[in-house]
Protein backbone atom coordinates (compact mmCIF):
# COMPACT_ATOMS: atom_id res chain seq x y z
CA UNK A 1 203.52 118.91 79.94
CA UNK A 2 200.08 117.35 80.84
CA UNK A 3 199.85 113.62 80.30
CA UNK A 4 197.24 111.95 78.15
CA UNK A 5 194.58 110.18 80.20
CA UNK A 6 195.05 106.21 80.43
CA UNK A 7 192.42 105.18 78.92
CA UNK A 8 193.39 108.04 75.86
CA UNK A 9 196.60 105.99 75.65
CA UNK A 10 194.86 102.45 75.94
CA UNK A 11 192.57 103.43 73.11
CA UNK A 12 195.21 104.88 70.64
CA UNK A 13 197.92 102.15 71.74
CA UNK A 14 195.10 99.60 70.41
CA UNK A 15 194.14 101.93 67.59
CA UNK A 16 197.96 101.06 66.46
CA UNK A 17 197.75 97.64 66.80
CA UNK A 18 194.96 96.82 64.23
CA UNK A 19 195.50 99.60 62.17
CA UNK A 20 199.27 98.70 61.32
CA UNK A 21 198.58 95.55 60.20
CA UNK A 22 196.65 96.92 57.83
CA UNK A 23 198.51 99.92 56.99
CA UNK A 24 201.50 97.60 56.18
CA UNK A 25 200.09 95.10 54.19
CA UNK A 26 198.42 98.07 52.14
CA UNK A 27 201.81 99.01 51.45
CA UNK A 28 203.23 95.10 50.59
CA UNK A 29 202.81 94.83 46.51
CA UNK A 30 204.71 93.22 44.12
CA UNK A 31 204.62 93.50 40.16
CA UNK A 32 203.24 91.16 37.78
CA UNK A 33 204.52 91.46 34.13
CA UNK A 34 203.28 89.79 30.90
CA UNK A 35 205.54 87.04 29.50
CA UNK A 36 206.07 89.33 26.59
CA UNK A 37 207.10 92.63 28.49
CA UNK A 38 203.79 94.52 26.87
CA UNK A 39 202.46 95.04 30.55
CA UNK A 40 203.19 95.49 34.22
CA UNK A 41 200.80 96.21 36.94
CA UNK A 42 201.00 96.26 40.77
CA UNK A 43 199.61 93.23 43.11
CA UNK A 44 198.82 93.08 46.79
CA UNK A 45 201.95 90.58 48.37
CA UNK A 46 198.97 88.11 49.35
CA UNK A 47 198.18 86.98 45.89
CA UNK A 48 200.24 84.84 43.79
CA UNK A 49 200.79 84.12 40.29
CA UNK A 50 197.83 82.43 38.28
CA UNK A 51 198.82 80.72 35.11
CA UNK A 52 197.19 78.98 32.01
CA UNK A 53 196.66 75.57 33.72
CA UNK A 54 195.18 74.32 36.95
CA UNK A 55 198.46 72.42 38.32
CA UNK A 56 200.56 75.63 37.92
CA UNK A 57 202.21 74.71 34.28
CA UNK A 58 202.25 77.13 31.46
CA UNK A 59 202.42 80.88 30.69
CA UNK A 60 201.96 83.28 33.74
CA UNK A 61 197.92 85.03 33.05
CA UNK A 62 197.97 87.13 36.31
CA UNK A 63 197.67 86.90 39.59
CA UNK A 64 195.34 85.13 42.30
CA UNK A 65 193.97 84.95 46.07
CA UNK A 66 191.86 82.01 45.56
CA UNK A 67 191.36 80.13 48.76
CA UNK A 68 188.38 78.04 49.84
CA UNK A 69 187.90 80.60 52.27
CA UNK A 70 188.15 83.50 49.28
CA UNK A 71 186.33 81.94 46.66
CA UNK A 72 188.00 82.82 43.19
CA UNK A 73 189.87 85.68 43.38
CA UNK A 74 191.43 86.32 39.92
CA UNK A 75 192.94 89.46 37.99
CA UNK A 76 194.65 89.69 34.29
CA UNK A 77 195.17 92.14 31.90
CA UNK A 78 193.97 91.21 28.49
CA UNK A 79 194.06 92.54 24.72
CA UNK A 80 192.43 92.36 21.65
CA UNK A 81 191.84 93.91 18.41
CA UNK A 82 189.71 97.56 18.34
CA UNK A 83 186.03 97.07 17.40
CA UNK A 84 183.68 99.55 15.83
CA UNK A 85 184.44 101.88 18.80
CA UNK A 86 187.94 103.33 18.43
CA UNK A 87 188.16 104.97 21.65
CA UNK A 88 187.11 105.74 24.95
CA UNK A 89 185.64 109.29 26.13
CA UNK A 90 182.67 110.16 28.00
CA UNK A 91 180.95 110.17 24.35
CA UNK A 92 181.51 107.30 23.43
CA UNK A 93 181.82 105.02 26.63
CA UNK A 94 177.71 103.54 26.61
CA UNK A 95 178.42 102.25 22.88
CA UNK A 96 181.62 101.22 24.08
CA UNK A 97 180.28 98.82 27.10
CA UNK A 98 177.35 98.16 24.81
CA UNK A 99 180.00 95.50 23.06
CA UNK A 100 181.35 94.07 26.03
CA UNK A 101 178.00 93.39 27.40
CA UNK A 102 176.69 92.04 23.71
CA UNK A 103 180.29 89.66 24.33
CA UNK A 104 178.24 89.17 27.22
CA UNK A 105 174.90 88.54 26.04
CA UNK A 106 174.92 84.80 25.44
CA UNK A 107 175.76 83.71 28.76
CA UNK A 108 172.94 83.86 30.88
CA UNK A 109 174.87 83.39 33.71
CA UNK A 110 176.78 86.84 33.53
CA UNK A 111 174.58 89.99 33.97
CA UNK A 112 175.19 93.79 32.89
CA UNK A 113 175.12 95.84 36.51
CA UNK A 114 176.96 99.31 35.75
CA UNK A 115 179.41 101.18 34.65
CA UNK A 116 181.72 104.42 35.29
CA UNK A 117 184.28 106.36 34.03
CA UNK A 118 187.45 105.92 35.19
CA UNK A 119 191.56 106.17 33.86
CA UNK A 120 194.00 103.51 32.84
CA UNK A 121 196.91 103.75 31.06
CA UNK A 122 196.76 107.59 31.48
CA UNK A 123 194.21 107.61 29.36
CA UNK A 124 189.94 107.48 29.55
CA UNK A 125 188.62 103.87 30.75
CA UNK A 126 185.64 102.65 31.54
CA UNK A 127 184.89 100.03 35.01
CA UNK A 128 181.86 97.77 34.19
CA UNK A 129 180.81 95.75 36.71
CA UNK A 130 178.71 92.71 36.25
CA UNK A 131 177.35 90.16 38.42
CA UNK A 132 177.92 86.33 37.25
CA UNK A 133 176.25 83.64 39.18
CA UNK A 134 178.71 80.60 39.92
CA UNK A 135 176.76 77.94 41.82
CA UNK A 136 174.87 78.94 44.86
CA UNK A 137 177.02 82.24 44.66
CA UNK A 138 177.16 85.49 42.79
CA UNK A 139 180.84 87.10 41.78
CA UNK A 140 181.47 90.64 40.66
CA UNK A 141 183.16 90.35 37.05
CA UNK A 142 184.71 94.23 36.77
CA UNK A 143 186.63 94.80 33.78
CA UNK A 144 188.23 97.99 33.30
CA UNK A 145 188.36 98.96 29.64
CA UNK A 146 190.26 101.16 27.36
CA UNK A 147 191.48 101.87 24.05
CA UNK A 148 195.31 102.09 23.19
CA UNK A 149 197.34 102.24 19.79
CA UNK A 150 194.30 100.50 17.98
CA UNK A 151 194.17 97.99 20.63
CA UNK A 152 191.30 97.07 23.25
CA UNK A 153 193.10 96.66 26.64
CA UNK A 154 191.19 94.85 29.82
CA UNK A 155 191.82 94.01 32.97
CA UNK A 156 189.35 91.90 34.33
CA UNK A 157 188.80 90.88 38.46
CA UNK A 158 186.91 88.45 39.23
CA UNK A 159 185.81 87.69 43.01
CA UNK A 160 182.76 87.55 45.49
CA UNK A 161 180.56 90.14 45.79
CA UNK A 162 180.93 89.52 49.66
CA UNK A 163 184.64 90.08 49.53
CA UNK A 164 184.77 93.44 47.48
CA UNK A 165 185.81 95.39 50.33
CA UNK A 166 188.63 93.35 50.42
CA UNK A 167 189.19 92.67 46.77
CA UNK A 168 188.03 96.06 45.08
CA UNK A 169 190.87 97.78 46.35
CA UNK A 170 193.17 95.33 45.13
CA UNK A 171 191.90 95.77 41.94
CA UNK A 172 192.13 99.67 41.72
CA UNK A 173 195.71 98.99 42.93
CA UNK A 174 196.01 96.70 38.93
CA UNK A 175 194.65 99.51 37.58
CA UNK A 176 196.27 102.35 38.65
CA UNK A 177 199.77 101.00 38.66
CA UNK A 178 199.25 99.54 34.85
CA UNK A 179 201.42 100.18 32.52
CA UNK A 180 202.43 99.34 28.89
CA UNK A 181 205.74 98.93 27.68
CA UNK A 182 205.33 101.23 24.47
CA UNK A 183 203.34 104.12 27.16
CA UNK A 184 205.71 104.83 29.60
């Protein structure tokens, strides 16, 4: 049997050794479920739980990275009653985001960017994305969208534009691994 050239072997030893790192902590998640039991959805291990108050008190909302180093980093799943649109397809999705981005509307601070389809819940969703400006900074604001049992389910992700290669996947991870209690 031939050996591999030394260099060959110094390359793919260091190959390993950033890659795993990575690799692991890809793998690291934990679950975040609402108070209620309505909702799970899978977290990177980094983040932590966020909840309603600043000095850690009240009900759980989701989970965070936010570091100074970060920015804000946030992700929850949110619900609310069914508007004129009563569900998502690839016919109805532009009058769908047309009322998020009307929600929108009034703060000139958030702006409309895009959208595309996408699945959550099993079912047809929609990702908008929309830049908000927060000081000297701009933040993505994607909110993944979808209709279930007369309900309008969100998860929203907030964090800096300059750290969605980082934080984009995390998201995806929310979405993916969502679940309701009642869709199982």
């Amino acid at each position: 049997m031939r050996k591999m050239p030394f260099l060959i072997r110094s390359c793919l030893g260091l190959a390993m050794i950033i890659l795993l790192p990575s690799i692991t902590s890809a793998q690291e998640t934990r679950a975040f479920a609402a108070p209620d039991g309505s909702y799970t959805y899978r977290y990177p291990a980094e983040f932590w739980i966020d909840t309603e108050f600043a000095d850690g008190s009240g009900e759980p909302t989701g989970v965070t990275a936010s570091t100074t180093g970060n920015g804000d980093v946030v992700f929850g799943l949110y619900s609310m009653p069914v508007r004129e649109v009563k569900e998502v397809s690839a016919s109805t999705a532009e009058a769908y985001v047309g009322q998020y981005v009307k929600d929108f509307s009034p703060n000139w601070k958030i702006k409309f960017k895009s959208y595309t389809m996408t699945t959550m819940f099993g079912r047809p969703a929609v990702d908008m994305r929309f830049d908000e400006r927060i000081l000297q900074r701009t933040r993505q604001r994607r909110i993944i969208a979808t209709i279930v049992d007369g309900k309008d389910y969100f998860l929203m992700c907030l964090y800096r534009h300059d750290k969605a290669d980082k934080f984009g996947p995390a998201c995806e991870l929310a979405v993916s691994t969502a679940r309701l209690a009642q869709v199982q």
